[in-house]
N, C-alpha and C. Protein backbone atom coordinates (compact mmCIF):
# COMPACT_ATOMS: atom_id res chain seq x y z
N UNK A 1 107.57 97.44 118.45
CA UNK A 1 107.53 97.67 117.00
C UNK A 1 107.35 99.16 116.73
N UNK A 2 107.77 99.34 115.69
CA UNK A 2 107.99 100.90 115.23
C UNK A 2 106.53 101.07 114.90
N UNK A 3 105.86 102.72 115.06
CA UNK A 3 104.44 102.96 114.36
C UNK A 3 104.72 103.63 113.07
N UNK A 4 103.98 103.74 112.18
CA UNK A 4 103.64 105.06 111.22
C UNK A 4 102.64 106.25 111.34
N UNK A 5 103.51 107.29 111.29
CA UNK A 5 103.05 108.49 111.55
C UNK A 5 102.32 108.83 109.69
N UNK A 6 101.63 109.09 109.48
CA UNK A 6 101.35 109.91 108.35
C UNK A 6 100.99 111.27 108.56
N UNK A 7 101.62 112.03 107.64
CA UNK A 7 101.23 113.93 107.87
C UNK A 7 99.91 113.66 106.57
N UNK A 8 99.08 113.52 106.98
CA UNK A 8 97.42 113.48 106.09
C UNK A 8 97.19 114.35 105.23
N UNK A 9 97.30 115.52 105.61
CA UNK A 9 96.45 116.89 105.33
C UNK A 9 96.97 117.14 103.76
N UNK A 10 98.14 116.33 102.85
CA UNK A 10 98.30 116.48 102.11
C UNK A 10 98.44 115.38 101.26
N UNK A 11 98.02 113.80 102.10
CA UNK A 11 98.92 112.33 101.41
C UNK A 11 97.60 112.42 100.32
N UNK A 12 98.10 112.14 98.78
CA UNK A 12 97.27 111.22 98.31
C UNK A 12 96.58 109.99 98.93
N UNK A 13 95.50 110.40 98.57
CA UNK A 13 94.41 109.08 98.88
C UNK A 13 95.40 107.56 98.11
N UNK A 14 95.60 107.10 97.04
CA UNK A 14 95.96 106.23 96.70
C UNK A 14 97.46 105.65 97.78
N UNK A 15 98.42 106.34 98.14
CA UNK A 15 99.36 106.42 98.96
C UNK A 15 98.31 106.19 100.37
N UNK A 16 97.54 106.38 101.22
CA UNK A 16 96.93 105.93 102.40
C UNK A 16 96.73 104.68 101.99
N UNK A 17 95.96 104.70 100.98
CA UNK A 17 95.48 102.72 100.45
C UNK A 17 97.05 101.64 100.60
N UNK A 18 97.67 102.22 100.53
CA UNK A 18 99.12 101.39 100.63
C UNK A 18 99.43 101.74 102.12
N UNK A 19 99.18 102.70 102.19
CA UNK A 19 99.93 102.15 103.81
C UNK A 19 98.42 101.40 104.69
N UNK A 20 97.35 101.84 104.57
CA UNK A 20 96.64 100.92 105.25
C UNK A 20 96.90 99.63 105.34
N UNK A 21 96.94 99.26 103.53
CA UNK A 21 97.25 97.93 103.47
C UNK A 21 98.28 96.86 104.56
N UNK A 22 99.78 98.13 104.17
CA UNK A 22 100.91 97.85 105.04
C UNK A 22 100.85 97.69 106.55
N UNK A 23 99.83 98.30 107.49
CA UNK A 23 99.64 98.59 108.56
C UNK A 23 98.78 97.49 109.17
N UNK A 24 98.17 96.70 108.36
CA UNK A 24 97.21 95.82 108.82
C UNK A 24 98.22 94.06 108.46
N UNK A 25 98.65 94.28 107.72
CA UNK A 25 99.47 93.36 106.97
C UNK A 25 100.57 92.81 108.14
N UNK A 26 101.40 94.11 108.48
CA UNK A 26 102.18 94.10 109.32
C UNK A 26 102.35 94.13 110.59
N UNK A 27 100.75 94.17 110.99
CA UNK A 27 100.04 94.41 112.04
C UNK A 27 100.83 95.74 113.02
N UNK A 28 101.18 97.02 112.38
CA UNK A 28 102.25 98.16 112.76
C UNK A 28 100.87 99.13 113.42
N UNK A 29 100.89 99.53 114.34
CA UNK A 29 100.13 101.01 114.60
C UNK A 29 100.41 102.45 113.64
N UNK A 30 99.32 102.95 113.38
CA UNK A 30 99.47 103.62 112.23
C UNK A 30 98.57 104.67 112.44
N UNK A 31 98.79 106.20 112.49
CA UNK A 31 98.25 107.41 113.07
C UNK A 31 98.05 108.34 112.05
N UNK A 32 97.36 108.73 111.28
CA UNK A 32 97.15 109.66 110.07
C UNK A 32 96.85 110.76 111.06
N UNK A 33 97.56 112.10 110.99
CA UNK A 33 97.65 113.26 111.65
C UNK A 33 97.01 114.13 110.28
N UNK A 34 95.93 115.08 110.66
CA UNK A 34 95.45 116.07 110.00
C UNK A 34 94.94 116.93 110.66
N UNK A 35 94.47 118.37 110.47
CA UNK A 35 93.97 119.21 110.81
C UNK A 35 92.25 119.56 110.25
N UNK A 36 91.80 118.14 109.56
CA UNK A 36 90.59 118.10 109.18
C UNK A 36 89.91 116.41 109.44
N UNK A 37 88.80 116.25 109.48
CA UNK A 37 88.50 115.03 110.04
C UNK A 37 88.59 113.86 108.36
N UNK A 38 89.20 113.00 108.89
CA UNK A 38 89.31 111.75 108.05
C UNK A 38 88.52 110.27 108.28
N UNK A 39 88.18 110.10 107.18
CA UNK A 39 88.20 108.57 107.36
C UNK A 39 88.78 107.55 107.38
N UNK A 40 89.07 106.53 107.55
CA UNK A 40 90.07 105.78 108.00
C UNK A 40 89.12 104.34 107.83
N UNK A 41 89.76 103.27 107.29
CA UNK A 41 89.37 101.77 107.57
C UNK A 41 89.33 101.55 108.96
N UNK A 42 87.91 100.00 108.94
CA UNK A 42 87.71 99.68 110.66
C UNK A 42 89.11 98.79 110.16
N UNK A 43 90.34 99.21 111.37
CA UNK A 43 91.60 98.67 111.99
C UNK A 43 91.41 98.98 113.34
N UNK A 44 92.02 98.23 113.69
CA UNK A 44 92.79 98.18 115.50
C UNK A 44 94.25 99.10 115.17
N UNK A 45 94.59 98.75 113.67
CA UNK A 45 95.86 99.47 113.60
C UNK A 45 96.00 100.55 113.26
N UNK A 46 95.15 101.01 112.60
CA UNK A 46 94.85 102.69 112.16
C UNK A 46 93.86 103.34 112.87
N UNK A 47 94.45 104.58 113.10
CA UNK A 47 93.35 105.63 113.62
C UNK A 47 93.97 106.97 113.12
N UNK A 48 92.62 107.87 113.28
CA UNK A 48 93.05 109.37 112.47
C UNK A 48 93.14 110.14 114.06
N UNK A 49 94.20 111.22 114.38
CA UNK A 49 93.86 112.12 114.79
C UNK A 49 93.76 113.60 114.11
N UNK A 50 92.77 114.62 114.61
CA UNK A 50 92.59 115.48 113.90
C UNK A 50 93.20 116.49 115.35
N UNK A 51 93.62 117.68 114.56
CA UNK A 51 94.61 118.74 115.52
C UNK A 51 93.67 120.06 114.82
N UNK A 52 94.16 121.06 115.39
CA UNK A 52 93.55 122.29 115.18
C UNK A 52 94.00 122.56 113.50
N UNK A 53 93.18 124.10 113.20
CA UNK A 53 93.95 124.08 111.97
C UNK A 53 94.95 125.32 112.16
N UNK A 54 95.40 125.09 111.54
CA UNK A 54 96.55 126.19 111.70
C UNK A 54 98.26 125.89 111.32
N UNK A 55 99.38 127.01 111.27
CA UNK A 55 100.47 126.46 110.22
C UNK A 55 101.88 125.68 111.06
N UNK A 56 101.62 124.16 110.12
CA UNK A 56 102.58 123.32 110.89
C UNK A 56 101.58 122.65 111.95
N UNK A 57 100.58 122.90 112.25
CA UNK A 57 99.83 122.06 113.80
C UNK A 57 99.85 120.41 113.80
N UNK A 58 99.58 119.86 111.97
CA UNK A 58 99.84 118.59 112.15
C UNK A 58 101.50 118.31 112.54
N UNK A 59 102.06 118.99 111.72
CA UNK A 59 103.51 118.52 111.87
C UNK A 59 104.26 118.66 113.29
N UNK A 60 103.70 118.88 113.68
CA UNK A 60 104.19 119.96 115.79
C UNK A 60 103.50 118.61 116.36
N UNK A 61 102.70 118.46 115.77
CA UNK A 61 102.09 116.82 116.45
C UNK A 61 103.17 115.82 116.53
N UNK A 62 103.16 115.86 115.29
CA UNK A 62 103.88 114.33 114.56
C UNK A 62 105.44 114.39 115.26
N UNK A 63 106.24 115.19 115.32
CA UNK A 63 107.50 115.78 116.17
C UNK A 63 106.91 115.46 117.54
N UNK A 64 106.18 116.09 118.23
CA UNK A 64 105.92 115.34 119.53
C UNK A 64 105.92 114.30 120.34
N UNK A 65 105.50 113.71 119.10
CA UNK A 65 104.73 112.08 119.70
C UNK A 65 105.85 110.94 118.73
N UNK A 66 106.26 111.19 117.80
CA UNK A 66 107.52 110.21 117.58
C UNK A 66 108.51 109.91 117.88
N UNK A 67 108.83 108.57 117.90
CA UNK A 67 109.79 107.63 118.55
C UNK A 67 110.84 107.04 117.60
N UNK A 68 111.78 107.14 118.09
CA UNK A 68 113.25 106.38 117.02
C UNK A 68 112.52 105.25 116.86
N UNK A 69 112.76 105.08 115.14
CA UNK A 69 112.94 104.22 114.49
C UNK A 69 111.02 104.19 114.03
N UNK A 70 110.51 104.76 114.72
CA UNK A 70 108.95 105.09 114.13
C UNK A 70 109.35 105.39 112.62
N UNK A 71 108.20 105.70 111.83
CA UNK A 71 108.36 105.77 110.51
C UNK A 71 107.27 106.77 110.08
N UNK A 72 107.76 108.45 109.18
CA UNK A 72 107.00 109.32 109.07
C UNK A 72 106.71 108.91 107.71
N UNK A 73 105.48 109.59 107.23
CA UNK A 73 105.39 109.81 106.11
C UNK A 73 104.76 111.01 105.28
N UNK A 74 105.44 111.71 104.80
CA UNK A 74 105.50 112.93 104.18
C UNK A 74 105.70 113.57 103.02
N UNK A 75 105.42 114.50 102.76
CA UNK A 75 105.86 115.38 101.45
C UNK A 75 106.69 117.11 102.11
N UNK A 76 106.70 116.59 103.15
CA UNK A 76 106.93 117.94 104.17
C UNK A 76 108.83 117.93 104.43
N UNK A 77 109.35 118.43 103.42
CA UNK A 77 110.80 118.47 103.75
C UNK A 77 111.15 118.50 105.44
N UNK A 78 111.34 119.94 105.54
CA UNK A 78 111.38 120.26 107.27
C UNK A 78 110.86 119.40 107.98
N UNK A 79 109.44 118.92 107.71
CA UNK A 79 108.75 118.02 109.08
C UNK A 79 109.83 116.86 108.75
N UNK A 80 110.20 116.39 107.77
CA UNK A 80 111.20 115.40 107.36
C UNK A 80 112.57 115.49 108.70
N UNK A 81 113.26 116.58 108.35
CA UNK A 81 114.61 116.79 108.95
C UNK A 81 114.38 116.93 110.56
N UNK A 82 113.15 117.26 110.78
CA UNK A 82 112.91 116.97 112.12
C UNK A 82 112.44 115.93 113.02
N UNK A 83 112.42 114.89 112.34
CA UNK A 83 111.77 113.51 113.01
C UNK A 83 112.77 112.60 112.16
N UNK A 84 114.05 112.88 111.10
CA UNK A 84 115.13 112.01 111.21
C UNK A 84 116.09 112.53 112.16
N UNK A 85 116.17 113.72 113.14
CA UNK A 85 116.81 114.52 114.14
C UNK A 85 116.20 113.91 115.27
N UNK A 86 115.44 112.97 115.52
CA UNK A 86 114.81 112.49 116.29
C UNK A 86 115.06 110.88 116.31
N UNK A 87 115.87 110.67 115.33
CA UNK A 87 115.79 108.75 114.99
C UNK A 87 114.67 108.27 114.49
N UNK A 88 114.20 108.51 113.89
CA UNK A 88 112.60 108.20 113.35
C UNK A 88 113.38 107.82 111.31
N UNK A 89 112.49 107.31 110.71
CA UNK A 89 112.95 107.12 109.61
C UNK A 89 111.52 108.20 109.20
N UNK A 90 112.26 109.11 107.43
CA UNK A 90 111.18 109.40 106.74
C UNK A 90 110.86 108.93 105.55
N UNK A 91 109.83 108.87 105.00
CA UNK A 91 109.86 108.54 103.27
C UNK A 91 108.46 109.48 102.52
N UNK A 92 108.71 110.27 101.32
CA UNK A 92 107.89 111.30 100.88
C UNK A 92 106.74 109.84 100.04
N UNK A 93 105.56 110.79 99.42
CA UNK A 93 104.35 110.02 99.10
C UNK A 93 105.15 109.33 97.85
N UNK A 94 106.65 109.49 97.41
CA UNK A 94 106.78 108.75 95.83
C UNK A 94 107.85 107.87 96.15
N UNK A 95 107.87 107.63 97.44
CA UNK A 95 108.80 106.22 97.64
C UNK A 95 110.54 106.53 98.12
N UNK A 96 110.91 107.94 98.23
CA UNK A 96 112.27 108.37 98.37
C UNK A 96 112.38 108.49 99.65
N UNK A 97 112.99 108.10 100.16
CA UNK A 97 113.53 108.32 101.65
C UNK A 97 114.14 109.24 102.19
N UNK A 98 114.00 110.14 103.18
CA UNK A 98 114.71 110.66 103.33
C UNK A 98 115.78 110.93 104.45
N UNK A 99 117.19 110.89 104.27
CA UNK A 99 117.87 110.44 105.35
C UNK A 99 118.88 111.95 105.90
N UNK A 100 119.92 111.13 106.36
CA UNK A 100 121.03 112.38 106.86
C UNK A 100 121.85 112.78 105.63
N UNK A 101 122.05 112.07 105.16
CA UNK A 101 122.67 112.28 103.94
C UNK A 101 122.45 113.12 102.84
N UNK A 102 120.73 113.46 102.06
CA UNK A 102 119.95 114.06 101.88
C UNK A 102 119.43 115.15 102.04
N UNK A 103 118.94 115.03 103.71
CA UNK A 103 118.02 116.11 103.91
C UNK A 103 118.77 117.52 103.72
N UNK A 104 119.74 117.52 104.05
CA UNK A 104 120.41 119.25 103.63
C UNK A 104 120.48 119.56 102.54
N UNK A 105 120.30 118.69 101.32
CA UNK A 105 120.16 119.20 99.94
C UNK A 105 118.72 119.67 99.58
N UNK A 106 118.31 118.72 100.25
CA UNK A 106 116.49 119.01 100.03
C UNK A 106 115.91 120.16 100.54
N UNK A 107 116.63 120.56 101.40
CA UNK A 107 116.11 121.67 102.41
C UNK A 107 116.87 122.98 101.36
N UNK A 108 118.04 122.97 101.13
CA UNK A 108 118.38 123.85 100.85
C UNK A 108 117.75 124.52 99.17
N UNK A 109 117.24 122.61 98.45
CA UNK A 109 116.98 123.01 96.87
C UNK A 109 115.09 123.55 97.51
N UNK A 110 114.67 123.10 98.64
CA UNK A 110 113.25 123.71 98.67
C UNK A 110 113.70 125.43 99.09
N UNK A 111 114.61 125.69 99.58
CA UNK A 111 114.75 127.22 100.07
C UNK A 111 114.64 128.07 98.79
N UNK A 112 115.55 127.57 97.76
CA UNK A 112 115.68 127.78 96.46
C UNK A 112 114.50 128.16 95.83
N UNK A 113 114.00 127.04 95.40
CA UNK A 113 112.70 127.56 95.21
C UNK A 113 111.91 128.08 95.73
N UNK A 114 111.78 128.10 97.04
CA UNK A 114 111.01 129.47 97.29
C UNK A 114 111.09 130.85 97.28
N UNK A 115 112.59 131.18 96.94
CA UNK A 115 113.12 132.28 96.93
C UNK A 115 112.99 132.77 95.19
N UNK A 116 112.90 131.36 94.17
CA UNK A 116 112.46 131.94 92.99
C UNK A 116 110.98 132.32 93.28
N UNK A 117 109.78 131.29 93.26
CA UNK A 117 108.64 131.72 93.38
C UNK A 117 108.68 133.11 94.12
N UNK A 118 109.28 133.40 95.02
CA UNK A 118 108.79 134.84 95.82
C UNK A 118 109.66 135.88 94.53
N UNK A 119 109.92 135.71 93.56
CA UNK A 119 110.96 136.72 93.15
C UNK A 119 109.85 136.85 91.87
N UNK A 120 108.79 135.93 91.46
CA UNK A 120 108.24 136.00 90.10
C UNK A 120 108.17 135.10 89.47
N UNK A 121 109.20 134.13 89.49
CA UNK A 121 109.58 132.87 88.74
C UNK A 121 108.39 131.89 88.97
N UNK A 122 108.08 131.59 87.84
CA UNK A 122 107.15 130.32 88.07
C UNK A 122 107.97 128.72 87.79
N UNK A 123 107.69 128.44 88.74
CA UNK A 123 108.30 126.62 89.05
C UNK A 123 107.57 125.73 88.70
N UNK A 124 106.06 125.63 88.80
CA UNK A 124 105.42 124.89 88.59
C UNK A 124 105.71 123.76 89.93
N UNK A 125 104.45 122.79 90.22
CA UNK A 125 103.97 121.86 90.74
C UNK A 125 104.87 120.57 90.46
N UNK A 126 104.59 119.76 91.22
CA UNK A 126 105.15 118.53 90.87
C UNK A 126 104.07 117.60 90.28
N UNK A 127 105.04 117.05 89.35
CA UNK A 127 103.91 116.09 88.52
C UNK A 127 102.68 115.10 89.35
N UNK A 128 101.76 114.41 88.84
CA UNK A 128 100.64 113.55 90.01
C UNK A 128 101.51 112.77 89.66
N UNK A 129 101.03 111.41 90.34
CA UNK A 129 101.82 110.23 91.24
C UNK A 129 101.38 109.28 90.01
N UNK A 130 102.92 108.59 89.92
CA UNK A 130 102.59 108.10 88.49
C UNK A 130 102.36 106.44 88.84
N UNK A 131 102.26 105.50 88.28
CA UNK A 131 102.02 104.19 88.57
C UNK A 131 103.07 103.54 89.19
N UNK A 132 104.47 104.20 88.71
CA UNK A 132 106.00 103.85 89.42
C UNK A 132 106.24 103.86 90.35
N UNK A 133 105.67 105.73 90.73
CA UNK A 133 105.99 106.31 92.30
C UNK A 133 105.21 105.50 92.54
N UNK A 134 103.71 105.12 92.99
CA UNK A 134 103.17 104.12 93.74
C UNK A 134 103.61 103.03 94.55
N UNK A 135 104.36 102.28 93.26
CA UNK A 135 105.07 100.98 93.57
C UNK A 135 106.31 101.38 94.06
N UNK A 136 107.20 102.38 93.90
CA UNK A 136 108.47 102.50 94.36
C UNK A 136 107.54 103.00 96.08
N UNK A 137 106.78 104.07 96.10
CA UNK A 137 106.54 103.83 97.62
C UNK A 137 105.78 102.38 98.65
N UNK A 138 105.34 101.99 98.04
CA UNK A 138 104.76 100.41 98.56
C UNK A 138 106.19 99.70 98.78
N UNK A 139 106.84 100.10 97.91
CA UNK A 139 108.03 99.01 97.89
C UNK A 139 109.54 99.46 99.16
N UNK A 140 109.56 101.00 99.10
CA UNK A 140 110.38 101.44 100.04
C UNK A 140 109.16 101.13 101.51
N UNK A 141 108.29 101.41 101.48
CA UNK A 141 107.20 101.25 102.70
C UNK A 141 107.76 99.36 103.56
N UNK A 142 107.24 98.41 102.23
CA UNK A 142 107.16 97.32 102.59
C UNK A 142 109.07 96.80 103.24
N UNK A 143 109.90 97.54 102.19
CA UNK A 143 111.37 97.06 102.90
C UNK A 143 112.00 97.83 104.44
N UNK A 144 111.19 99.27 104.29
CA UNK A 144 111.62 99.27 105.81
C UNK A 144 110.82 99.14 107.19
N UNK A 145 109.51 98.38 106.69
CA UNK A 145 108.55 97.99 108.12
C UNK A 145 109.40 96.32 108.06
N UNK A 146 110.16 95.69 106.96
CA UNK A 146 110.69 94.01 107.27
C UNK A 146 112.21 94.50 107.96
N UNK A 147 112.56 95.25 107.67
CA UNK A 147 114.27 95.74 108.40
C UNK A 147 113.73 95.97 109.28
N UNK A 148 112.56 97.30 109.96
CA UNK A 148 112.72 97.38 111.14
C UNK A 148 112.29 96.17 111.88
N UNK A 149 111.11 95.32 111.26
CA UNK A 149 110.61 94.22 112.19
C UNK A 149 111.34 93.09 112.33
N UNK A 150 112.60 93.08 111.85
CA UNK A 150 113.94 91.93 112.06
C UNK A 150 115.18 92.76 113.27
N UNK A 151 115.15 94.19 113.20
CA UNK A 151 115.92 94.44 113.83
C UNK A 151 115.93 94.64 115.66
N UNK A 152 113.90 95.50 115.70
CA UNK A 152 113.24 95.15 116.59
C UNK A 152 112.50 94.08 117.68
C-alpha cells in the first residue's frame, strides 16, 4: 500500500485532522516531515519525523524516502514536481492535485511571482482555508487512497 508523506512545517492544523483521520481509516502509513518537533495522534499509522532546520531539509527528506504511487502532501510547488518525477502522486493543503500536466504552469506562474515580489510588487498571500477547500481536500485525499487501494 502506498504511504503519505506530509511536508508539516507549513500544513494547516485542520488539513493534518483530515489526513489523520484518512490514515487510520485506511489503515495507510503516514509520516509528517518537519524541521520542528510535532505532535501527532497515538496511531501505529502516523508518526512525525523531525529533520534539521534549514532550507528545503524537510523536502530533501520527503524526495528521499518516497515511493511511486506514495502520496505527498504539500503547498510546496517544486517539492511537488519532484516526487511526481518520482511516480509518487501530489495534492496541495486545498484539495488540487498536482500532476504532469500542471506542474509546469505552476512552477512557472510561482517563478512569476517571485520575480514580481522581488521587483516591489505586492501580491499578497493566499486566502485561509475556506470550509470548501477542506472538503475538496478530504475529498481528493479520500478518492485517491480508494484508486490507489483497488489498484494496489
Amino acid at each position: 500500500m502506498a504511504a503519505i508523506w506530509v511536508d508539516a512545517d507549513a500544513c494547516p492544523v485542520v488539513i493534518k485532522e483530515i489526513i489523520y483521520k484518512a490514515a487510520d481509516r485506511t489503515q495507510t502509513q503516514t509520516t509528517l516531515v518537519a524541521n520542528h518537533a510535532l505532535r501527532t495522534p497515538p496511531s501505529r499509522f502516523i508518526k512525525a519525523m523531525q529533520v534539521n532546520k534549514g532550507f528545503d531539509v524537510a523536502d530533501d527528506e520527503i524526495v528521499k524516502r518516497v515511493n511511486p504511487n506514495d502520496i505527498v502532501i504539500t503547498a510546496d510547488i517544486p517539492l511537488a514536481s519532484e516526487v511526481l518525477a518520482k511516480g509518487a502522486h501530489a495534492i496541495n493543503p486545498r484539495g488540487e492535485r498536482y500532476t504532469e500536466h500542471n506542474i509546469k504552469q505552476k512552477l512557472n506562474m510561482r517563478d512569476f511571482m517571485d520575480t514580481m515580489r522581488a521587483s516591489g510588487v505586492q501580491t499578497g498571500g493566499p486566502s485561509s482555508l475556506s470550509h470548501s477547500d477542506r472538503m475538496c481536500f478530504a475529498n481528493t485525499l479520500d478518492s485517491l487512497l480508494t484508486k490507489l487501494k483497488k489498484t494496489l
